[in-house]
PDB file of N, CA and C in Angstrom:
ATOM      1  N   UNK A   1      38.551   3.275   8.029  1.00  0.00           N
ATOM      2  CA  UNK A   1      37.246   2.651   8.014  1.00  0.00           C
ATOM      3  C   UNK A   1      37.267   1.541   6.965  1.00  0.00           C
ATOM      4  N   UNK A   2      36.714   0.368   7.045  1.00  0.00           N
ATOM      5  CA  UNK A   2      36.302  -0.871   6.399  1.00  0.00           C
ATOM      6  C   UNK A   2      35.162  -0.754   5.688  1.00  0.00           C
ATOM      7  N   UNK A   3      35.109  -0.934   4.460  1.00  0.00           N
ATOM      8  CA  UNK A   3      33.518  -0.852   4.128  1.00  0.00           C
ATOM      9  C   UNK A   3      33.600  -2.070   3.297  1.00  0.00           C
ATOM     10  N   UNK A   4      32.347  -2.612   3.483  1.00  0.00           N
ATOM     11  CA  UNK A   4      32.064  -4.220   2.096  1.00  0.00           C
ATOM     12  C   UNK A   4      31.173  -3.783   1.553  1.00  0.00           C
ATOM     13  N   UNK A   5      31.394  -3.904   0.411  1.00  0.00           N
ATOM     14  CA  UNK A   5      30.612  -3.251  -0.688  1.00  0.00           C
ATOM     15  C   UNK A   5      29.974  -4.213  -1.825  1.00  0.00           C
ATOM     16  N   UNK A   6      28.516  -4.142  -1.968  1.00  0.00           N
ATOM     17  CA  UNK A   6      27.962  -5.509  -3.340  1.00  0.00           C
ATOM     18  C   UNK A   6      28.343  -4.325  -4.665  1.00  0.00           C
ATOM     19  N   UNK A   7      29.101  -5.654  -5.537  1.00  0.00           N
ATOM     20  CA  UNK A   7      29.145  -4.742  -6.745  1.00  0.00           C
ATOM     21  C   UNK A   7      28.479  -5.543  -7.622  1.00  0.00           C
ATOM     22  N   UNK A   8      26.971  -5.958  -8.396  1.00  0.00           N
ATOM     23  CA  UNK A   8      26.504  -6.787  -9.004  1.00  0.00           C
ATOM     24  C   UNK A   8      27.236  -6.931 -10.439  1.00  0.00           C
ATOM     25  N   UNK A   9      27.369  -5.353 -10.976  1.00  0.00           N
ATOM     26  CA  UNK A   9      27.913  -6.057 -12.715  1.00  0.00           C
ATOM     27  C   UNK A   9      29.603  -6.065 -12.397  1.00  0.00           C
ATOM     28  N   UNK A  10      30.319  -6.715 -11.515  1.00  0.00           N
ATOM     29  CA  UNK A  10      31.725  -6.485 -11.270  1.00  0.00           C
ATOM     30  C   UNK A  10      32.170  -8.449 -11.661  1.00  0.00           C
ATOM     31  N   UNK A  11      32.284  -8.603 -12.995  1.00  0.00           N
ATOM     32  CA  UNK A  11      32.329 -10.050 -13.191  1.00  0.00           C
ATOM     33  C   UNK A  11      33.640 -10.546 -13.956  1.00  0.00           C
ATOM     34  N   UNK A  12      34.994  -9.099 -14.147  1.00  0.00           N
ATOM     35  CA  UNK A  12      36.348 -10.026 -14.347  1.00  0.00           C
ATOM     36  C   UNK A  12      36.949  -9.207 -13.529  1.00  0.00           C
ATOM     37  N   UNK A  13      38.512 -10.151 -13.801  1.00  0.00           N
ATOM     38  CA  UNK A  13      39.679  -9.000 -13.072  1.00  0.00           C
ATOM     39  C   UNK A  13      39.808  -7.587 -13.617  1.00  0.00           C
ATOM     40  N   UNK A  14      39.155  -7.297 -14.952  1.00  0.00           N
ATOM     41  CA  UNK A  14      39.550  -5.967 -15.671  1.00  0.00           C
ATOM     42  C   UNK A  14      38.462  -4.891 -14.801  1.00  0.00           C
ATOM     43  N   UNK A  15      36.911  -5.699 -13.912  1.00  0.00           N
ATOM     44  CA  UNK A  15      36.382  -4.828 -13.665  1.00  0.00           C
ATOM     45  C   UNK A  15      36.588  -4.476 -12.426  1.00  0.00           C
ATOM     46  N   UNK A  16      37.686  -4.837 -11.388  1.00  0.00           N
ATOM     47  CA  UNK A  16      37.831  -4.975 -10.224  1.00  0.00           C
ATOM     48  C   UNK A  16      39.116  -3.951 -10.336  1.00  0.00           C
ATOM     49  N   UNK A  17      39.883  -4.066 -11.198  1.00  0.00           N
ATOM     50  CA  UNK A  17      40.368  -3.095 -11.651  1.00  0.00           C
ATOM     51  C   UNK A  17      40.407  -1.614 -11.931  1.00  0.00           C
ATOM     52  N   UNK A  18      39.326  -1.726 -12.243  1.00  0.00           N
ATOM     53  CA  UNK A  18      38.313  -0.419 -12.944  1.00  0.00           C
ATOM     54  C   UNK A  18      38.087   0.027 -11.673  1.00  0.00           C
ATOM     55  N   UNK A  19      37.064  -0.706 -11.007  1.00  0.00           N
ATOM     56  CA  UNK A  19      36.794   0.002  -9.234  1.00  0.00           C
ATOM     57  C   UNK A  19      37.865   0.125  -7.865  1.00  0.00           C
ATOM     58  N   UNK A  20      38.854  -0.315  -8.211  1.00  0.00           N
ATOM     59  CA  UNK A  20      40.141  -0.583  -7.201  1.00  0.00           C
ATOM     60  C   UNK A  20      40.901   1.367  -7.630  1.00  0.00           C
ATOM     61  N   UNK A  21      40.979   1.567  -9.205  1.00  0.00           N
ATOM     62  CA  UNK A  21      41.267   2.399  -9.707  1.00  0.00           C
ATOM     63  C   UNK A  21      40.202   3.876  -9.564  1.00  0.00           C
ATOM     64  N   UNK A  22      39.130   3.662  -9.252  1.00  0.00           N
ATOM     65  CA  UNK A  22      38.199   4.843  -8.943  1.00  0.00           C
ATOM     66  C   UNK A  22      38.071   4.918  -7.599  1.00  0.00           C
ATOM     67  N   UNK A  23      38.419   3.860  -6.548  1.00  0.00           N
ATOM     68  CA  UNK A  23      38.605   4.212  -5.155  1.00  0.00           C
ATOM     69  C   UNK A  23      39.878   4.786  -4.961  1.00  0.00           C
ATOM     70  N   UNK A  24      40.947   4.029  -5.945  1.00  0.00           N
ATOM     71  CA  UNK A  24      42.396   5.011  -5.524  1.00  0.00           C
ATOM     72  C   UNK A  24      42.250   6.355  -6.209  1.00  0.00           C
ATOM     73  N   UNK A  25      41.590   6.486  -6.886  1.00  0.00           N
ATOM     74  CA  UNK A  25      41.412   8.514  -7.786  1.00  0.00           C
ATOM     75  C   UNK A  25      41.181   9.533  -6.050  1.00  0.00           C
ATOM     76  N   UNK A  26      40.216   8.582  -5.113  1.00  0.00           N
ATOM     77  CA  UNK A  26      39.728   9.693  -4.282  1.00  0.00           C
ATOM     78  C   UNK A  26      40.737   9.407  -2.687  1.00  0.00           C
ATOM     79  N   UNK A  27      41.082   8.271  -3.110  1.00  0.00           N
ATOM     80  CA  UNK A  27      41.925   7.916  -1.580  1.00  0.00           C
ATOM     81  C   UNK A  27      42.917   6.851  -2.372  1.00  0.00           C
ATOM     82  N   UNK A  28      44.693   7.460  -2.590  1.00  0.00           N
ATOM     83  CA  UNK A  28      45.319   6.634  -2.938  1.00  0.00           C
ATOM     84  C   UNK A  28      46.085   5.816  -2.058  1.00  0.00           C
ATOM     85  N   UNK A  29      45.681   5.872  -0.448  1.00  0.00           N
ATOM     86  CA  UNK A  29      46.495   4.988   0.368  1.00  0.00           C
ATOM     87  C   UNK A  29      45.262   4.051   0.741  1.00  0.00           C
ATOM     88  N   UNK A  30      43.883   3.487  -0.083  1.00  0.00           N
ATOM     89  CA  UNK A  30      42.806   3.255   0.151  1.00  0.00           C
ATOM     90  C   UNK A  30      43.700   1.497  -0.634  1.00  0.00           C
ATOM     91  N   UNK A  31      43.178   0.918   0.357  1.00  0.00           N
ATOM     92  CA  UNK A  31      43.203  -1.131   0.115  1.00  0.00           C
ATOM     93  C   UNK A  31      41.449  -1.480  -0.306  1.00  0.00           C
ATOM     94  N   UNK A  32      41.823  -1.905  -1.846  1.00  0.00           N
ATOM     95  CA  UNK A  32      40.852  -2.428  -2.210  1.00  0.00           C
ATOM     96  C   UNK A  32      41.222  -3.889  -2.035  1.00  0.00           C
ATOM     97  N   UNK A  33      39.926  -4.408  -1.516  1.00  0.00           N
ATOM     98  CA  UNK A  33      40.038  -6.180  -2.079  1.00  0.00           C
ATOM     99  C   UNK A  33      38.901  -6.971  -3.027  1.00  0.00           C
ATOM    100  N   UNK A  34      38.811  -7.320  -4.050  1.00  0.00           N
ATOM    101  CA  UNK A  34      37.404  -7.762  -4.286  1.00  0.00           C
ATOM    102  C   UNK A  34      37.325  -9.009  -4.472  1.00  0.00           C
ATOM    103  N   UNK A  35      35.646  -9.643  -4.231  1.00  0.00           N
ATOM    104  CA  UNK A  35      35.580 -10.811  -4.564  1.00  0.00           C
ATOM    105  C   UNK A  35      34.777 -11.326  -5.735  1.00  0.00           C
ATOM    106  N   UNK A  36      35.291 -11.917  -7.274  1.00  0.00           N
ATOM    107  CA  UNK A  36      34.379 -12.261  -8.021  1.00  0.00           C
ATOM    108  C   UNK A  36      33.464 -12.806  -7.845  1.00  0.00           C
ATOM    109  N   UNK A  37      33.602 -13.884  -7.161  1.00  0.00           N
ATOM    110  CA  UNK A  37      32.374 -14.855  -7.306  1.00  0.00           C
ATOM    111  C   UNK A  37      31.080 -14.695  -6.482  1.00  0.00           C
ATOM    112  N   UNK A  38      31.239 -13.659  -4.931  1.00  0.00           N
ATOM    113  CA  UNK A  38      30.460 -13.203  -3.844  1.00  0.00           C
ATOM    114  C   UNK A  38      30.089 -11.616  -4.922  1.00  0.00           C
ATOM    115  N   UNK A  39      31.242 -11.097  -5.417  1.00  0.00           N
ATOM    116  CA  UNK A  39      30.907  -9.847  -6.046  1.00  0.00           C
ATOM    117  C   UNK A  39      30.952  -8.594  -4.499  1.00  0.00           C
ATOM    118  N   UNK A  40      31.433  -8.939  -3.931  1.00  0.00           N
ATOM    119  CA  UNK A  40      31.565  -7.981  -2.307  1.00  0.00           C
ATOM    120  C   UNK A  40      33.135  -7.601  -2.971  1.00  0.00           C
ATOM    121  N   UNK A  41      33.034  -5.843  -2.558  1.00  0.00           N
ATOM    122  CA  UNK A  41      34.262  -5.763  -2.185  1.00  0.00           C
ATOM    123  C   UNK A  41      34.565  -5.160  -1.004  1.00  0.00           C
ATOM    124  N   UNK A  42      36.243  -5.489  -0.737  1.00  0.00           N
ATOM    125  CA  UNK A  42      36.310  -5.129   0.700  1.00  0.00           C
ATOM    126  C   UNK A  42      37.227  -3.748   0.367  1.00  0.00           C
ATOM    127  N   UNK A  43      36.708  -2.199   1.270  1.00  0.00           N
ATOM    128  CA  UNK A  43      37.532  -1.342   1.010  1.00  0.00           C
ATOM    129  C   UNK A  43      37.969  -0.362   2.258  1.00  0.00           C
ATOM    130  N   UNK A  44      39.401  -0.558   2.274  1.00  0.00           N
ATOM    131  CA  UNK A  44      39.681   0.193   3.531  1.00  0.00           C
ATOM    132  C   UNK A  44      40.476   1.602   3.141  1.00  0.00           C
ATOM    133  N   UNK A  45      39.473   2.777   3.932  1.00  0.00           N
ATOM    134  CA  UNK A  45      39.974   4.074   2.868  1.00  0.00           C
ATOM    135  C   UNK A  45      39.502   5.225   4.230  1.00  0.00           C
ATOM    136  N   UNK A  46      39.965   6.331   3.954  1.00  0.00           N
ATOM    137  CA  UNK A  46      39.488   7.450   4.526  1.00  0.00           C
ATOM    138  C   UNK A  46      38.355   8.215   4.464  1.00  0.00           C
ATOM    139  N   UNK A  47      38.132   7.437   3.489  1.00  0.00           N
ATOM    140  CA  UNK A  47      37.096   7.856   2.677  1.00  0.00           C
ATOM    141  C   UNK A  47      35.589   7.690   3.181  1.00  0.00           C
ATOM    142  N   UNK A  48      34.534   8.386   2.948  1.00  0.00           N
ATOM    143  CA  UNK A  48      33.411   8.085   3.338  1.00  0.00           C
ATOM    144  C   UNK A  48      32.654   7.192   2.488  1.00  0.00           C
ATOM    145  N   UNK A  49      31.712   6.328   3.067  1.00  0.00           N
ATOM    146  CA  UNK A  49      30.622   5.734   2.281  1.00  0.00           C
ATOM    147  C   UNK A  49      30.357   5.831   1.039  1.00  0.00           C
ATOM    148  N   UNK A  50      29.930   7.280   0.955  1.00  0.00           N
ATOM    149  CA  UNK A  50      28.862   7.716   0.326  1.00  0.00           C
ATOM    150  C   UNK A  50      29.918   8.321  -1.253  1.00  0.00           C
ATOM    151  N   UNK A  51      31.152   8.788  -0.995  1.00  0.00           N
ATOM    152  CA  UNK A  51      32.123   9.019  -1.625  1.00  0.00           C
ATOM    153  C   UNK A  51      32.674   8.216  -2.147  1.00  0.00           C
ATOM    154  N   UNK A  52      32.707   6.793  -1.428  1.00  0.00           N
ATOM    155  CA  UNK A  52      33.254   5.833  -2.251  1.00  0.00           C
ATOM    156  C   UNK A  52      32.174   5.304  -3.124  1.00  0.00           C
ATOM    157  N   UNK A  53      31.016   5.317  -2.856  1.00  0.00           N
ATOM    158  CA  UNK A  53      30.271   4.455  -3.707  1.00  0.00           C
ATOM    159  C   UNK A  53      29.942   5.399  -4.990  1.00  0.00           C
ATOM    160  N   UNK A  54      29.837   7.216  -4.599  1.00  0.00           N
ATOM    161  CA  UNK A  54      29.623   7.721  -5.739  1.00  0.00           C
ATOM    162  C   UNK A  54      31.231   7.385  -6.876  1.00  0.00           C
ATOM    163  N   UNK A  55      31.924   7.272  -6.422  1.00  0.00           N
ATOM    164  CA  UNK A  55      33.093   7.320  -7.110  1.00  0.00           C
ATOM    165  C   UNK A  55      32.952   5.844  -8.037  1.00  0.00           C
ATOM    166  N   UNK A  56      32.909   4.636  -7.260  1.00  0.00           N
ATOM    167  CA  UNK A  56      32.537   3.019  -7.876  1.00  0.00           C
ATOM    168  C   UNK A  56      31.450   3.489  -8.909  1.00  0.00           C
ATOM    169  N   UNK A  57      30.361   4.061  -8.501  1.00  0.00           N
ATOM    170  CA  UNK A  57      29.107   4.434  -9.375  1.00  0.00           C
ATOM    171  C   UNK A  57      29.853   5.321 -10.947  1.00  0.00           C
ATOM    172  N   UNK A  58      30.486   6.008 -10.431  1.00  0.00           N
ATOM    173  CA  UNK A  58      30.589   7.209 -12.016  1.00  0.00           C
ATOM    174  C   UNK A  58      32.149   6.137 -13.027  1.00  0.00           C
ATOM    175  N   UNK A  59      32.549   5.056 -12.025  1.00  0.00           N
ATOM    176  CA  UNK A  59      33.243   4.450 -13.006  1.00  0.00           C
ATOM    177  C   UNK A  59      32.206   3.192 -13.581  1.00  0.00           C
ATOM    178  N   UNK A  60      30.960   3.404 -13.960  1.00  0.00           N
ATOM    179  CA  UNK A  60      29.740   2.165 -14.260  1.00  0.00           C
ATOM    180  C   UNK A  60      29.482   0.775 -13.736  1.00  0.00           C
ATOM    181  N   UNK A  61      29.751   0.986 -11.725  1.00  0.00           N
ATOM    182  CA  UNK A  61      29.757  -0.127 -11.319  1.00  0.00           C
ATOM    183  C   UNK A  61      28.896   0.265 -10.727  1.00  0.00           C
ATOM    184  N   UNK A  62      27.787   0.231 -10.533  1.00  0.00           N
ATOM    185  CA  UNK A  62      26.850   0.719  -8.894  1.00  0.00           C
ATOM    186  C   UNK A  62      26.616  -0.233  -8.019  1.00  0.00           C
ATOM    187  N   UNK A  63      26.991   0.957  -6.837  1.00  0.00           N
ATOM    188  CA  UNK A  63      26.605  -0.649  -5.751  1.00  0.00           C
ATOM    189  C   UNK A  63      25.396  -0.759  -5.213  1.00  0.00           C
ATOM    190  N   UNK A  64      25.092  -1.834  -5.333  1.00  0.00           N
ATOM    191  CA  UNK A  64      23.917  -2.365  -4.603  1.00  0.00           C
ATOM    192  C   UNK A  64      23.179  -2.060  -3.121  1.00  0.00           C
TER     193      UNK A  64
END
């Protein structure tokens, strides 16, 4: 599954990092892509929705 995701406070490479790294904790064959300047990221994972975003959320990114 594909999910695009708004990450509003996601504003360097260290924080794209941070959330690339809390989507791979729950799905490590999971392709993060993000975009600074749109702040969307793109994530392709096994993972559900709701799992990925709690996971982005408890590393202090919430998505929008």
């Amino acid at each position: 599954m594909t999910l695009q995701l708004k990450v509003p406070k996601m504003a360097c490479s260290a924080c794209a990092n941070t959330i690339t790294k809390a989507v791979q904790a729950i799905d490590s064959a999971a392709a993060v892509e993000a975009d600074l300047k749109t702040k969307w990221v793109t994530i392709k994972t096994a993972k559900s929705e709701s799992e990925v975003r709690k996971a982005i959320a408890s590393a202090g990114y919430p998505v929008s």
